[in-house]
PDB file of N, CA and C in Angstrom:
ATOM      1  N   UNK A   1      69.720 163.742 128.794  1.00  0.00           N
ATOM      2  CA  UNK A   1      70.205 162.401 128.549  1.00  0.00           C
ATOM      3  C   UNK A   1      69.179 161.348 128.938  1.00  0.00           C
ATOM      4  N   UNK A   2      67.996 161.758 129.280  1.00  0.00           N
ATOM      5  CA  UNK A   2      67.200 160.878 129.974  1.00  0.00           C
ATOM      6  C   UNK A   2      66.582 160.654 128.882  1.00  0.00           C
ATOM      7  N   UNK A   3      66.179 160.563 127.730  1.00  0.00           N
ATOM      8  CA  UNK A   3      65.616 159.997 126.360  1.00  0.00           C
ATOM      9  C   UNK A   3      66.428 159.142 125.599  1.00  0.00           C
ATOM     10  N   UNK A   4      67.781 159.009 125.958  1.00  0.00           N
ATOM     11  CA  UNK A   4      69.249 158.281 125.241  1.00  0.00           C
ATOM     12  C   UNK A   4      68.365 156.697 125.288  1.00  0.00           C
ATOM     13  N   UNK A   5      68.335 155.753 124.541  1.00  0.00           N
ATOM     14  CA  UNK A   5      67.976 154.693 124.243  1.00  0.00           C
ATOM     15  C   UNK A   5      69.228 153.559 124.088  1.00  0.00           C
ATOM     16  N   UNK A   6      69.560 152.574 124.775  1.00  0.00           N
ATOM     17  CA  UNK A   6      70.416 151.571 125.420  1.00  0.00           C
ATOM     18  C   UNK A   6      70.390 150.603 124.159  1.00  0.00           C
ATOM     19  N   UNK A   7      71.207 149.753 123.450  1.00  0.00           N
ATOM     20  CA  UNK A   7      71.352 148.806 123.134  1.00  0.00           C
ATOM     21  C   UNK A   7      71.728 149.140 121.709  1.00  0.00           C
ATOM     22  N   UNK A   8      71.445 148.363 120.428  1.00  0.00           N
ATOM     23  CA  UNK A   8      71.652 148.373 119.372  1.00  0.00           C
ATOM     24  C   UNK A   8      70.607 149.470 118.603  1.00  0.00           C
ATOM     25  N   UNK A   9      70.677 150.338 117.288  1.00  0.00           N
ATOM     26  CA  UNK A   9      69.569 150.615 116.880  1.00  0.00           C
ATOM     27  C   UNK A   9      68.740 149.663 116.266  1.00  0.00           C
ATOM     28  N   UNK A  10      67.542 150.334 116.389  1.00  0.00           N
ATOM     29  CA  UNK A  10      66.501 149.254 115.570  1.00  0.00           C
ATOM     30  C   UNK A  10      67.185 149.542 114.118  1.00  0.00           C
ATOM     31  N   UNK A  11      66.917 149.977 112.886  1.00  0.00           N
ATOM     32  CA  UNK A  11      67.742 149.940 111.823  1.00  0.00           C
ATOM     33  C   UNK A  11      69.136 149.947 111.687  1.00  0.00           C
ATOM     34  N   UNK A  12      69.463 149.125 110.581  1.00  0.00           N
ATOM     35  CA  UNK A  12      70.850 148.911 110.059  1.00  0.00           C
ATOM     36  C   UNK A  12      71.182 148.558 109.032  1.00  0.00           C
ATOM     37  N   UNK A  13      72.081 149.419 108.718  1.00  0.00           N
ATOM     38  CA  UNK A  13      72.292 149.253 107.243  1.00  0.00           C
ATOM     39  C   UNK A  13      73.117 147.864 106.784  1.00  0.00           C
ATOM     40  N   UNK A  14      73.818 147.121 107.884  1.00  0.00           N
ATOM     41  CA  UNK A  14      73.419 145.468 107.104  1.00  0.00           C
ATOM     42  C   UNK A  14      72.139 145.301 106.823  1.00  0.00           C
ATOM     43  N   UNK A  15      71.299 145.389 107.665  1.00  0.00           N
ATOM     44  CA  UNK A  15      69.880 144.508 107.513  1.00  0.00           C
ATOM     45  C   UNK A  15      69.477 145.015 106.193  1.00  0.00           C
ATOM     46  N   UNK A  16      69.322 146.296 105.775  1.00  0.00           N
ATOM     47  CA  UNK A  16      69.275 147.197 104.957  1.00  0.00           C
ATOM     48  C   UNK A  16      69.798 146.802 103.437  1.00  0.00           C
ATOM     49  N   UNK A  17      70.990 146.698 103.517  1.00  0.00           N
ATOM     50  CA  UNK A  17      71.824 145.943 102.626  1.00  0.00           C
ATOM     51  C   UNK A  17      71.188 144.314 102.214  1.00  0.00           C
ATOM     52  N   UNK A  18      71.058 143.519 103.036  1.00  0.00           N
ATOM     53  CA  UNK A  18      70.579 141.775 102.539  1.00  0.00           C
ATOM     54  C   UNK A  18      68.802 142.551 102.244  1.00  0.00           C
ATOM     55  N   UNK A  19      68.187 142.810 102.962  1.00  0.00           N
ATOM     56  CA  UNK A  19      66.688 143.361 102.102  1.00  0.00           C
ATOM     57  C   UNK A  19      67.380 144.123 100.828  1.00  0.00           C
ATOM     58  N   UNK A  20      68.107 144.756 100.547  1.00  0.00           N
ATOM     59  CA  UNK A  20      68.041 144.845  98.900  1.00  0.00           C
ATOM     60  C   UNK A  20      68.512 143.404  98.300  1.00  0.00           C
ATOM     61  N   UNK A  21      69.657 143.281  98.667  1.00  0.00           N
ATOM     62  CA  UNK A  21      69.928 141.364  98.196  1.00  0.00           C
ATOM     63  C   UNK A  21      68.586 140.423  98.056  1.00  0.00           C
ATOM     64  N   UNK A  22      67.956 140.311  98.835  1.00  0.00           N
ATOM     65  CA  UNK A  22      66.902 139.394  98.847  1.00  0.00           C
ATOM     66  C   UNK A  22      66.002 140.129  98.016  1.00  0.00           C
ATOM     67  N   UNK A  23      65.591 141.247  98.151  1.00  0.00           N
ATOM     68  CA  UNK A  23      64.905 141.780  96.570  1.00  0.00           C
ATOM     69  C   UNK A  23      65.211 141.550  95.433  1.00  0.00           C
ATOM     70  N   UNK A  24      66.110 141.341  94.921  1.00  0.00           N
ATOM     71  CA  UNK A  24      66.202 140.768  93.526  1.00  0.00           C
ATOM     72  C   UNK A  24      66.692 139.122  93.696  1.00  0.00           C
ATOM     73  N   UNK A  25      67.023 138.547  94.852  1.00  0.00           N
ATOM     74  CA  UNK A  25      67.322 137.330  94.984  1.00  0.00           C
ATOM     75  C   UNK A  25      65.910 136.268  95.122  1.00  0.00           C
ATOM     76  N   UNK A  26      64.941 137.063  95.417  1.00  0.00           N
ATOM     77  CA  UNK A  26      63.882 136.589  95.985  1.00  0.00           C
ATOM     78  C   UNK A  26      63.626 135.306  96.803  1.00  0.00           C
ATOM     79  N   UNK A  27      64.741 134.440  97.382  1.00  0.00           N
ATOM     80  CA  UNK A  27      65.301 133.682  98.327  1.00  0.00           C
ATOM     81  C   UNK A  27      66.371 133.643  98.535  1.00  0.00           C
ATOM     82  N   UNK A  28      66.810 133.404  99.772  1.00  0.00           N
ATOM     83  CA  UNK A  28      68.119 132.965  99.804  1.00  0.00           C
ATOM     84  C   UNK A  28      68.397 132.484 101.079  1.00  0.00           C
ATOM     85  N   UNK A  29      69.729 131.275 101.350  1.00  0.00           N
ATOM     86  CA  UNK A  29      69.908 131.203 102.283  1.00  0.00           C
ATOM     87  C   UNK A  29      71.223 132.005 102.952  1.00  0.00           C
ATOM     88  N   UNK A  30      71.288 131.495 104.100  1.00  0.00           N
ATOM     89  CA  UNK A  30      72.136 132.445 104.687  1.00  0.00           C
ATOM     90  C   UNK A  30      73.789 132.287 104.193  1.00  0.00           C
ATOM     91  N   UNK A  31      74.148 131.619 103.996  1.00  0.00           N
ATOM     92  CA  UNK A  31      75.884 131.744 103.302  1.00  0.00           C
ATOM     93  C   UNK A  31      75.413 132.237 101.984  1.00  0.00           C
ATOM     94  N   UNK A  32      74.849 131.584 101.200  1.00  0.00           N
ATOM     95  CA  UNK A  32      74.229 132.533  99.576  1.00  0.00           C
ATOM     96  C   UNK A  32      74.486 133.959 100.138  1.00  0.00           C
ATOM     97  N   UNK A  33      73.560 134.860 101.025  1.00  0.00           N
ATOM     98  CA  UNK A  33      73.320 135.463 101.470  1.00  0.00           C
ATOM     99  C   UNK A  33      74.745 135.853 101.559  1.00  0.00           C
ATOM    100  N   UNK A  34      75.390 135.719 102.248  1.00  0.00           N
ATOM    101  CA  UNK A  34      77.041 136.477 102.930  1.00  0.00           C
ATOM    102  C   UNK A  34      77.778 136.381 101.712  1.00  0.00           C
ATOM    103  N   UNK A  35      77.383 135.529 101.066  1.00  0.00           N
ATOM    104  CA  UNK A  35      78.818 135.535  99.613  1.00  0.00           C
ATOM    105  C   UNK A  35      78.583 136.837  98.524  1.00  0.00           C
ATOM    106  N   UNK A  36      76.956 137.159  98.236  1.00  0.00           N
ATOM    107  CA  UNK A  36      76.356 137.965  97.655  1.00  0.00           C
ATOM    108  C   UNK A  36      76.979 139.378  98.255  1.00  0.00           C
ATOM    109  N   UNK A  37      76.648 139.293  99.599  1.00  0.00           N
ATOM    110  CA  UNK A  37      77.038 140.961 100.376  1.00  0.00           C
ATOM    111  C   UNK A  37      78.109 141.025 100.318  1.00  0.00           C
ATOM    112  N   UNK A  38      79.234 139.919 100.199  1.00  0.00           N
ATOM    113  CA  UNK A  38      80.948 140.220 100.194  1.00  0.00           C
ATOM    114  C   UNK A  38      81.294 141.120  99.304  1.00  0.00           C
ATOM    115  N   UNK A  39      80.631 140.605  97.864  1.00  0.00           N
ATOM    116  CA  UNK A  39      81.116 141.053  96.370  1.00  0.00           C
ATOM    117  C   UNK A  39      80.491 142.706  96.459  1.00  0.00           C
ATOM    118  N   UNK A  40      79.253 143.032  97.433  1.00  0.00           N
ATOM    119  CA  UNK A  40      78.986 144.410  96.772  1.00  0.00           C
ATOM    120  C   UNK A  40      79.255 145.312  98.221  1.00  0.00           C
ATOM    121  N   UNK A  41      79.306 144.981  99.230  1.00  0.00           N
ATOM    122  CA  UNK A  41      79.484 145.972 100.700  1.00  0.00           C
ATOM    123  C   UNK A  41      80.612 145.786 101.128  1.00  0.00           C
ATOM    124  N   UNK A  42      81.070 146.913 102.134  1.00  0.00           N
ATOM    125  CA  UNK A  42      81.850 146.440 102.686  1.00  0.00           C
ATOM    126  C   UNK A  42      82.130 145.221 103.960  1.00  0.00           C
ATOM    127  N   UNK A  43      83.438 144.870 104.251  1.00  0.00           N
ATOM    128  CA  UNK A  43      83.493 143.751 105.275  1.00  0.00           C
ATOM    129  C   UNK A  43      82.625 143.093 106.187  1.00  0.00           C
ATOM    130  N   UNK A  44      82.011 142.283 105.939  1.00  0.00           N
ATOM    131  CA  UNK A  44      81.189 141.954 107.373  1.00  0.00           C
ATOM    132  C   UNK A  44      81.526 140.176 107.283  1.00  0.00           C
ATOM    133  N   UNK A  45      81.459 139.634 108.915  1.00  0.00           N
ATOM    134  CA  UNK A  45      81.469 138.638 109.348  1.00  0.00           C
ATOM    135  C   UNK A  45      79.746 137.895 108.887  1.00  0.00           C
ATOM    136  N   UNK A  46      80.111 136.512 109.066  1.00  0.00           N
ATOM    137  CA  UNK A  46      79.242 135.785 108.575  1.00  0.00           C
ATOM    138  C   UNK A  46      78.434 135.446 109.722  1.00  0.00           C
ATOM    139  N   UNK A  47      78.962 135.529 110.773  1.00  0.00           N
ATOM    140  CA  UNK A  47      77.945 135.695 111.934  1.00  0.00           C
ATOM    141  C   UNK A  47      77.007 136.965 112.304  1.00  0.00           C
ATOM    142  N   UNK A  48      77.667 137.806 111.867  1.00  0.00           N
ATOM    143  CA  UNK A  48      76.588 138.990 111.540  1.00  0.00           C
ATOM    144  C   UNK A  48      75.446 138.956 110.975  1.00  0.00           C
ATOM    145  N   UNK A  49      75.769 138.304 109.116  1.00  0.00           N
ATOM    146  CA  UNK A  49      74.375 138.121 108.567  1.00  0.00           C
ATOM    147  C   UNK A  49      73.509 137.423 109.468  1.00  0.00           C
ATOM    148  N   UNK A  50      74.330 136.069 109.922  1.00  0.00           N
ATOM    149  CA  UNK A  50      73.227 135.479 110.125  1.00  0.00           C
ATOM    150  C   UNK A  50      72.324 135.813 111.924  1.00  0.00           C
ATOM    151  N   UNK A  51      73.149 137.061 112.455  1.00  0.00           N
ATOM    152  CA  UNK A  51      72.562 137.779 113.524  1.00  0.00           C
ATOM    153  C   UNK A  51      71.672 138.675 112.895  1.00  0.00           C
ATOM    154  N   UNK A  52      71.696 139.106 111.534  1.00  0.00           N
ATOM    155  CA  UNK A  52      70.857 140.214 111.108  1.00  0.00           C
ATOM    156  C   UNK A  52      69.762 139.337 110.494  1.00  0.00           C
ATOM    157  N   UNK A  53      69.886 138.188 109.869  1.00  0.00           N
ATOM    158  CA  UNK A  53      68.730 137.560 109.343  1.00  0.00           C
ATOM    159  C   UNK A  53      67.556 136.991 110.686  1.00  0.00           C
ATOM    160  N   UNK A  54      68.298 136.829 111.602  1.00  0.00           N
ATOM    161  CA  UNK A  54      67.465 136.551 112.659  1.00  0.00           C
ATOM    162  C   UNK A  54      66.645 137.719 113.677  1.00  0.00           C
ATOM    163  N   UNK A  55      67.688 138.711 113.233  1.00  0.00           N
ATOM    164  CA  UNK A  55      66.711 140.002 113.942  1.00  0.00           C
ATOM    165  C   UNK A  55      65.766 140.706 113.144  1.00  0.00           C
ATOM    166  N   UNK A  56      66.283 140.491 112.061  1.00  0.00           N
ATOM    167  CA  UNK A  56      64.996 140.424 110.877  1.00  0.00           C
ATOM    168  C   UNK A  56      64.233 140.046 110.746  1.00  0.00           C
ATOM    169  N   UNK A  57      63.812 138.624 111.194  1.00  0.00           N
ATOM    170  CA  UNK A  57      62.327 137.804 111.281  1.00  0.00           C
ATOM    171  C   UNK A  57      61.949 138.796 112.703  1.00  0.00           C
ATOM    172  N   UNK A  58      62.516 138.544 113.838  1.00  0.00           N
ATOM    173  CA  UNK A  58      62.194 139.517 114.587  1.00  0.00           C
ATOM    174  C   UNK A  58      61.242 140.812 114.918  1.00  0.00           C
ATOM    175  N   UNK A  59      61.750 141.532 113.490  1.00  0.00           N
ATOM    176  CA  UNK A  59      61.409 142.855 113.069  1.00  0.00           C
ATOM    177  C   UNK A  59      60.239 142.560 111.802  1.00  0.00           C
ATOM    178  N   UNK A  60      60.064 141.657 111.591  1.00  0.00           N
ATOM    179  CA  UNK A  60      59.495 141.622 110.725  1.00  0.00           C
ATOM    180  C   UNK A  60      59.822 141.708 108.870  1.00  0.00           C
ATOM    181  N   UNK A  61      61.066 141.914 108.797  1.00  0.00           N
ATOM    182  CA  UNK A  61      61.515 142.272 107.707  1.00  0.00           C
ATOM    183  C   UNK A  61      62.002 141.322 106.826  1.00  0.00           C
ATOM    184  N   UNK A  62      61.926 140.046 107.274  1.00  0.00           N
ATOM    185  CA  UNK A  62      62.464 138.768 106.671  1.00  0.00           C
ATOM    186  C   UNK A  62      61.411 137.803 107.356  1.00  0.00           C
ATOM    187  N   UNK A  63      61.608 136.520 106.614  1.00  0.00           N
ATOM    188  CA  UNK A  63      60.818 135.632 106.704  1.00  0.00           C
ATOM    189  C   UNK A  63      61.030 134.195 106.295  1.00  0.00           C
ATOM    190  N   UNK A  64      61.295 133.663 107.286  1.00  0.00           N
ATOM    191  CA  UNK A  64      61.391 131.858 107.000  1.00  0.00           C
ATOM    192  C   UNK A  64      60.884 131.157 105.581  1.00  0.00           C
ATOM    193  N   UNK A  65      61.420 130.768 104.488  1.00  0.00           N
ATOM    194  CA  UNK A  65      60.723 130.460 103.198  1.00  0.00           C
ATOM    195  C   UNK A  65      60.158 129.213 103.467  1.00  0.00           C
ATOM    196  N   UNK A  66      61.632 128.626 103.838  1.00  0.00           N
ATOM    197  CA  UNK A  66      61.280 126.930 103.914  1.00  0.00           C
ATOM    198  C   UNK A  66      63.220 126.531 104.591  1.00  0.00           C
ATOM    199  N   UNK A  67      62.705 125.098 105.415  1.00  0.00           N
ATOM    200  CA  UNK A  67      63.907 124.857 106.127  1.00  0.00           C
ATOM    201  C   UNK A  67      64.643 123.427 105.106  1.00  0.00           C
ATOM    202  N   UNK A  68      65.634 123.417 104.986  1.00  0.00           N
ATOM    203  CA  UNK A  68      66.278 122.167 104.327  1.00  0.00           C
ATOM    204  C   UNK A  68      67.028 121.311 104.949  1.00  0.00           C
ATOM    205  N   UNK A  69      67.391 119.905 104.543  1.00  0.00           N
ATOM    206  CA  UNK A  69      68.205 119.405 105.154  1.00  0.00           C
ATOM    207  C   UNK A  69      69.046 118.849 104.332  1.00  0.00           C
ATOM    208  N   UNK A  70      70.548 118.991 104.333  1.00  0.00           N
ATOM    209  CA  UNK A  70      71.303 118.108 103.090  1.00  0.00           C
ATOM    210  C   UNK A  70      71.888 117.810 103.321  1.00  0.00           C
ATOM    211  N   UNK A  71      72.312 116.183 102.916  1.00  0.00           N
ATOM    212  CA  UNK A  71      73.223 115.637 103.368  1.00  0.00           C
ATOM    213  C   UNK A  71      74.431 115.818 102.685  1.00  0.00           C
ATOM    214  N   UNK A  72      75.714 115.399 103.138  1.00  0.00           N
ATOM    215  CA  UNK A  72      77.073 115.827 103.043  1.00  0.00           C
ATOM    216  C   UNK A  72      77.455 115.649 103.791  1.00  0.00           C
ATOM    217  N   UNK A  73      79.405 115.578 103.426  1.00  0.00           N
ATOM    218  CA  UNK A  73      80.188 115.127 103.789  1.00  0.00           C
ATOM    219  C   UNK A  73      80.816 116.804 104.393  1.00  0.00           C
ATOM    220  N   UNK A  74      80.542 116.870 105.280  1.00  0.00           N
ATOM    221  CA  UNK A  74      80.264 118.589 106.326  1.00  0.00           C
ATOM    222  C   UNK A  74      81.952 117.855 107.793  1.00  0.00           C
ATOM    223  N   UNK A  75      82.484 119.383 107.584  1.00  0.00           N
ATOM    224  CA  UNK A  75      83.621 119.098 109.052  1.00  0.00           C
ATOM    225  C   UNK A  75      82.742 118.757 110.444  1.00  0.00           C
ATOM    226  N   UNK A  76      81.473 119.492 110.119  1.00  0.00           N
ATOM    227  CA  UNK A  76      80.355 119.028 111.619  1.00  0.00           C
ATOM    228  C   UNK A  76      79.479 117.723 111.639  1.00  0.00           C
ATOM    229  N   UNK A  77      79.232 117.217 110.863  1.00  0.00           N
ATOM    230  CA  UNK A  77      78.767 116.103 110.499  1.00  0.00           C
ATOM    231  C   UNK A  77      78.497 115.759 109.065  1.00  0.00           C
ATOM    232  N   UNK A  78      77.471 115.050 108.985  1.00  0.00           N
ATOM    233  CA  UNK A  78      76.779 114.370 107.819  1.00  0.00           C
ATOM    234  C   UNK A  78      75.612 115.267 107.285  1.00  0.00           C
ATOM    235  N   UNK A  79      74.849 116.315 107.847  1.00  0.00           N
ATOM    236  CA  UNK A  79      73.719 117.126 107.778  1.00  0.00           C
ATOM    237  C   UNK A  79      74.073 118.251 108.010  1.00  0.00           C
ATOM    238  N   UNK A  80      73.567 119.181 106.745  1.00  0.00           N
ATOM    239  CA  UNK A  80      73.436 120.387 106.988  1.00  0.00           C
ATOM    240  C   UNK A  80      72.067 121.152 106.805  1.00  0.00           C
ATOM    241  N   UNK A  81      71.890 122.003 107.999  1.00  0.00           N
ATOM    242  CA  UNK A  81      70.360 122.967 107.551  1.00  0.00           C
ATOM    243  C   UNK A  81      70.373 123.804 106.670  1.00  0.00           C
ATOM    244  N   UNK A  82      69.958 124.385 105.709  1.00  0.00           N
ATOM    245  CA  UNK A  82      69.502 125.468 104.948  1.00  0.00           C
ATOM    246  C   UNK A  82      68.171 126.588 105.593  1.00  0.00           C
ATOM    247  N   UNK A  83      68.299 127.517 105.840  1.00  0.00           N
ATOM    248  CA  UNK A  83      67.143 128.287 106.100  1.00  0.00           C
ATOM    249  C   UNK A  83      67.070 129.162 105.139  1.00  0.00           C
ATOM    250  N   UNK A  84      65.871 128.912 103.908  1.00  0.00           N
ATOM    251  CA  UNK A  84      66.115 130.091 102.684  1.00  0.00           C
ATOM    252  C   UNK A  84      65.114 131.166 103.522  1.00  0.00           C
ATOM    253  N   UNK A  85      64.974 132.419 103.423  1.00  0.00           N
ATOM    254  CA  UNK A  85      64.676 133.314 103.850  1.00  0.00           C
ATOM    255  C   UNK A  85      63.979 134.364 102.529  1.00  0.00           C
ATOM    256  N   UNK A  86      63.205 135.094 102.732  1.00  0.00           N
ATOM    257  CA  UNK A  86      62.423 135.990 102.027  1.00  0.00           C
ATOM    258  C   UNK A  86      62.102 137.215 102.497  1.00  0.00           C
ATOM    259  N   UNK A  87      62.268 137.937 101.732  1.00  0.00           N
ATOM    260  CA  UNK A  87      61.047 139.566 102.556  1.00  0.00           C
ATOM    261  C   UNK A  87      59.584 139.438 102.860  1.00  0.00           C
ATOM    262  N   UNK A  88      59.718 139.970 104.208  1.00  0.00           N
ATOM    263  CA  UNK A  88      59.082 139.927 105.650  1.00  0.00           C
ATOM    264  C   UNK A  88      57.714 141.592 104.883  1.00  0.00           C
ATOM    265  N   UNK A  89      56.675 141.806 105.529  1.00  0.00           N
ATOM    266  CA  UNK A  89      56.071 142.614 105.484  1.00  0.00           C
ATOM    267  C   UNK A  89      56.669 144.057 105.708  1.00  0.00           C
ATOM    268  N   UNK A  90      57.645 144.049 106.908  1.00  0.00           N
ATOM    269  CA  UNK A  90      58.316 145.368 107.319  1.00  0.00           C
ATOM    270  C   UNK A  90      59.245 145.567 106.062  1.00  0.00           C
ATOM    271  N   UNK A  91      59.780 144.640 105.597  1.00  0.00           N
ATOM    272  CA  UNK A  91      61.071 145.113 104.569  1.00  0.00           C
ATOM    273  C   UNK A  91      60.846 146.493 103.560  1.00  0.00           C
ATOM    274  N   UNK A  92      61.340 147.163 103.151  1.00  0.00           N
ATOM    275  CA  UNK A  92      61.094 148.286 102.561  1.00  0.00           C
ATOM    276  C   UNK A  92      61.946 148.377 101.521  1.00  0.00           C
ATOM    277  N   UNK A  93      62.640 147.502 100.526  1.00  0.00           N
ATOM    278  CA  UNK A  93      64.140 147.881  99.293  1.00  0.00           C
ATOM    279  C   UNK A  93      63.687 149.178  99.138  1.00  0.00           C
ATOM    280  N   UNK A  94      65.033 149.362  98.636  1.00  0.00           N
ATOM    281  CA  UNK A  94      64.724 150.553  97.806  1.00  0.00           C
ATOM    282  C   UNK A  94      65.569 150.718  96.368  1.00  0.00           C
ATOM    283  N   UNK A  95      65.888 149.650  96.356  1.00  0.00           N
ATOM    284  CA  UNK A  95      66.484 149.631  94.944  1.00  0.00           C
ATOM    285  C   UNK A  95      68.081 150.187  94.417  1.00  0.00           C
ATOM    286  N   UNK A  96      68.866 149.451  95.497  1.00  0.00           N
ATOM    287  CA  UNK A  96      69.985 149.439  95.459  1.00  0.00           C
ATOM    288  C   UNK A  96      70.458 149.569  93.710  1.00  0.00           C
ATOM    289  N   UNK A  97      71.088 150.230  93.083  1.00  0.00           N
ATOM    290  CA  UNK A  97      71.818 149.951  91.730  1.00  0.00           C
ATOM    291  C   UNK A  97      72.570 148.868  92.040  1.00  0.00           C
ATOM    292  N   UNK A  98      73.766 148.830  92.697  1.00  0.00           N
ATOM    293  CA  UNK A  98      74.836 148.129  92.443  1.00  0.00           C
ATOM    294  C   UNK A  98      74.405 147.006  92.951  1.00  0.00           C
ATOM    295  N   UNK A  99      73.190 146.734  93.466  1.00  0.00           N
ATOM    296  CA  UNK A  99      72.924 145.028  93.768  1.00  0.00           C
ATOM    297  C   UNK A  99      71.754 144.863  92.462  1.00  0.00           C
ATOM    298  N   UNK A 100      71.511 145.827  92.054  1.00  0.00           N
ATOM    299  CA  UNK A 100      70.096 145.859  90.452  1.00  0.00           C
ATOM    300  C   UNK A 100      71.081 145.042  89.609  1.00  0.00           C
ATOM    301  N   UNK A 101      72.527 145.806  89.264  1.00  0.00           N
ATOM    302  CA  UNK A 101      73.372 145.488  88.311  1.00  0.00           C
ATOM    303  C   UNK A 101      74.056 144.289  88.394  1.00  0.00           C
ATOM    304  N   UNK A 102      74.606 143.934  89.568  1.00  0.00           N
ATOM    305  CA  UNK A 102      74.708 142.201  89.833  1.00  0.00           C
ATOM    306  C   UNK A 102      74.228 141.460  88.907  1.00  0.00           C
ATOM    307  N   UNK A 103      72.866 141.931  89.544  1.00  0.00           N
ATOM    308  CA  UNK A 103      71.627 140.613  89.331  1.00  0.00           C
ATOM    309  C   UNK A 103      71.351 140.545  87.725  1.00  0.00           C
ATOM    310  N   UNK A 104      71.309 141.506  87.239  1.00  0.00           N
ATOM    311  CA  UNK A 104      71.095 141.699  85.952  1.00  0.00           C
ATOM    312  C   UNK A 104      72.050 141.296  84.816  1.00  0.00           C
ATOM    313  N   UNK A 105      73.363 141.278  85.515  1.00  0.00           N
ATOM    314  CA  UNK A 105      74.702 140.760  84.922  1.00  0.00           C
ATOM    315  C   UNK A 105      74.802 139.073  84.834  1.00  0.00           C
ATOM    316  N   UNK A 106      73.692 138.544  85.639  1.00  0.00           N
ATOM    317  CA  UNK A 106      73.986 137.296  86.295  1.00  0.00           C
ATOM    318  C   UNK A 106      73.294 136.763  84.883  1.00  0.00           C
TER     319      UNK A 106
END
């Protein structure tokens, strides 16, 4: 038991899942991002993505595109950020079908 490794794994098949999304999306921000994974995976919280998009720059597997700011009439204020995001050097797709066929439908 003395080799057992503590915490989260390094891979995951969310992270796994939005790197195929962002492969044929070739940006996106993070709610884009969660509305896309609703329609083809199963259940996940929207605080997740955006815990996996951040452990993703992390890891290398995602990557800051460009930051936005837009204004609107928002329950938190007047401004909202956008962070569109891209594949990172580590990312690896592999060519999900059912996110190929989405995109191709679109």
């Amino acid at each position: 038991m003395e080799n057992m490794k503590r915490g989260r794994p390094v891979k995951s098949p969310i992270r796994q899942n939005i790197i195929e999304l962002l492969f044929f999306m070739k940006k996106g921000y993070g709610y884009g991002i969660y509305r896309n994974y609703k329609t083809l995976f199963p259940a996940v919280t929207m605080r997740s993505i955006y815990y996996h998009l951040k452990k993703g720059q992390e890891t290398g597997e995602f990557k800051i595109h460009k930051i936005e700011r837009e204004r609107g009439d928002y329950s938190w204020g007047v401004e909202a950020e956008k962070i569109w995001y891209e594949l990172g050097d580590a990312a690896f797709p592999m060519g999900n079908e059912k996110v190929k066929e989405m995109f191709e439908k679109r």
